[in-house]
C-alpha atoms as a PDB file:
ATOM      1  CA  UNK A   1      15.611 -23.696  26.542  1.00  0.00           C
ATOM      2  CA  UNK A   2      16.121 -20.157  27.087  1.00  0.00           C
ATOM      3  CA  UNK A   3      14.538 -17.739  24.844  1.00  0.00           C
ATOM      4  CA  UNK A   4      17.355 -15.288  25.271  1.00  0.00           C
ATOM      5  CA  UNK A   5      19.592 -17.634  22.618  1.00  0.00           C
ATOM      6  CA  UNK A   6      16.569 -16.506  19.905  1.00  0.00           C
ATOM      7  CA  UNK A   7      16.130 -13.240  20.004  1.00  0.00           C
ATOM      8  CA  UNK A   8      17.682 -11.452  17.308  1.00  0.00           C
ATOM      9  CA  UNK A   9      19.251  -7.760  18.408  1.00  0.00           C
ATOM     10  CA  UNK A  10      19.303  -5.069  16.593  1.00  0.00           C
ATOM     11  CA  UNK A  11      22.545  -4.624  15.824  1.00  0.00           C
ATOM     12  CA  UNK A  12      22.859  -8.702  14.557  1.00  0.00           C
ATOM     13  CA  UNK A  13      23.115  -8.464  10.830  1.00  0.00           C
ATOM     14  CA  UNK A  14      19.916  -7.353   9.232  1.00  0.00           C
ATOM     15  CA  UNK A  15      20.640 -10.519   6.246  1.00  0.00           C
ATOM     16  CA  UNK A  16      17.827 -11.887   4.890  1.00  0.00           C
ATOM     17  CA  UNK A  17      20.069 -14.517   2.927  1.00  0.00           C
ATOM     18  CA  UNK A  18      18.538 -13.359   0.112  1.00  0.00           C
ATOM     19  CA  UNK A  19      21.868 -12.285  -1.742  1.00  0.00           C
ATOM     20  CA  UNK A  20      21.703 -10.205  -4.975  1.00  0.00           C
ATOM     21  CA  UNK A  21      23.797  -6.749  -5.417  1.00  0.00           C
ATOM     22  CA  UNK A  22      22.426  -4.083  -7.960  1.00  0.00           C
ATOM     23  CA  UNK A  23      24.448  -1.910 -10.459  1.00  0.00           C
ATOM     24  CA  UNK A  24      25.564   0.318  -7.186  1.00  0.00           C
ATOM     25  CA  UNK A  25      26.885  -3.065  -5.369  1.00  0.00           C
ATOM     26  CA  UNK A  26      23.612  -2.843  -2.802  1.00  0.00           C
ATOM     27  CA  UNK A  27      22.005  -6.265  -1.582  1.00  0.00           C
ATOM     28  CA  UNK A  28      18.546  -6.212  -2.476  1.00  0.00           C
ATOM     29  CA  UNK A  29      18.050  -8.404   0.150  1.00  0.00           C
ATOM     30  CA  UNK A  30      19.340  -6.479   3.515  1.00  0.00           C
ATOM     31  CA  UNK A  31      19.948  -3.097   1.507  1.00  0.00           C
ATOM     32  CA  UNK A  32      23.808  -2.970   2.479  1.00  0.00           C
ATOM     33  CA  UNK A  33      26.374  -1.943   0.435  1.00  0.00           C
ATOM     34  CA  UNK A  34      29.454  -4.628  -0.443  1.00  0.00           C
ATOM     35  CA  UNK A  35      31.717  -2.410   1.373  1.00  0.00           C
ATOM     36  CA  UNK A  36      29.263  -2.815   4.394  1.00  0.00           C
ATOM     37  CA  UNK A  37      28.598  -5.906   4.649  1.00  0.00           C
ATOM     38  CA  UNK A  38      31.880  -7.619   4.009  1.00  0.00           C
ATOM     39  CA  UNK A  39      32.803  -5.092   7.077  1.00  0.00           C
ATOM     40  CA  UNK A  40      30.006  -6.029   9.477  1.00  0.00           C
ATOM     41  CA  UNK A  41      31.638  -7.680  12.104  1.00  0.00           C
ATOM     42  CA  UNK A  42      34.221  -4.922  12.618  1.00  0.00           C
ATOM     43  CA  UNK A  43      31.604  -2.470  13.331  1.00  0.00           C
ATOM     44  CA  UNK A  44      30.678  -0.653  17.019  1.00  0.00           C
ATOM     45  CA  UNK A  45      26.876  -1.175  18.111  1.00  0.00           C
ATOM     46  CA  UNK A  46      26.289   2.613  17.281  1.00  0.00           C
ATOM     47  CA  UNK A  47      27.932   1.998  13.697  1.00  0.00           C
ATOM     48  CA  UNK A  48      26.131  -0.514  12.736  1.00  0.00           C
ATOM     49  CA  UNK A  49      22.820   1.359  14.096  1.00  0.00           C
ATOM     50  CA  UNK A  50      23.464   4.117  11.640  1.00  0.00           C
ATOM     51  CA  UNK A  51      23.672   1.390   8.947  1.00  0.00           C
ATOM     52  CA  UNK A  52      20.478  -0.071   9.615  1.00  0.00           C
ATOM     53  CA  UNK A  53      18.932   3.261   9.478  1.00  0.00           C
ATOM     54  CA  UNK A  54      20.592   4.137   5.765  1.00  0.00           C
ATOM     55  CA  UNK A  55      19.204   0.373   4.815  1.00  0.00           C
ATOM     56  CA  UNK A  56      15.900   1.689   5.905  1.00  0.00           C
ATOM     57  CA  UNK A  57      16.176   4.255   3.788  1.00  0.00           C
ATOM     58  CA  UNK A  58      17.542   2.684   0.820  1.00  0.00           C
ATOM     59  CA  UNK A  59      14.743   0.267   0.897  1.00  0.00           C
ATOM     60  CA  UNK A  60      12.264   3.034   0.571  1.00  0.00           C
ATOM     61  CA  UNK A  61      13.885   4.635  -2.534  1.00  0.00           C
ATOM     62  CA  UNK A  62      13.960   1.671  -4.014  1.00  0.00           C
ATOM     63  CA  UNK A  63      10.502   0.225  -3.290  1.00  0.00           C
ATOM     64  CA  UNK A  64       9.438   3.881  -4.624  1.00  0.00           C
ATOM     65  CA  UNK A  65      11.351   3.625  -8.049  1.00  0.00           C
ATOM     66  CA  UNK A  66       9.742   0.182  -8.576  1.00  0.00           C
ATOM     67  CA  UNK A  67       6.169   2.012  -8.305  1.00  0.00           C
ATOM     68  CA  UNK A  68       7.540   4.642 -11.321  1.00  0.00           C
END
C-alpha cells in the first residue's frame, strides 16, 4: 500500500474533530472561524494557506489568555 494515500497536505483541513466554537464562532479545536470552515472546500491552495497561518495565530492568543 502506497504511503502517498496517508500523507496529509498542508492545505487538507487542519480538523482535529474536536468540534467546539467560542463566543466569536472559532473552533477550539482547528482554530477556524464558522464562516471558514463551512467554506473550506471552496478555497484555492494559497487561500487556505493564509488560513492555516491566522489558525496559527489564533491558537497562540488563545493559549496565552488561558496563562492570564
Amino acid at each position: 500500500m502506497s504511503n502517498s494515500k496517508h500523507k496529509k497536505r498542508l492545505t487538507d483541513s487542519p480538523c482535529v474533530s474536536n468540534c467546539c466554537l467560542d463566543n466569536d464562532d472559532i473552533c477550539l479545536g482547528c482554530f477556524r472561524h464558522i464562516d471558514e470552515i463551512v467554506a473550506w472546500r471552496g478555497y484555492s491552495d494559497q487561500e487556505k494557506q493564509r488560513i492555516i497561518a491566522l489558525c496559527c495565530q489564533r491558537q497562540i492568543k488563545h493559549d496565552y489568555n488561558k496563562t492570564i
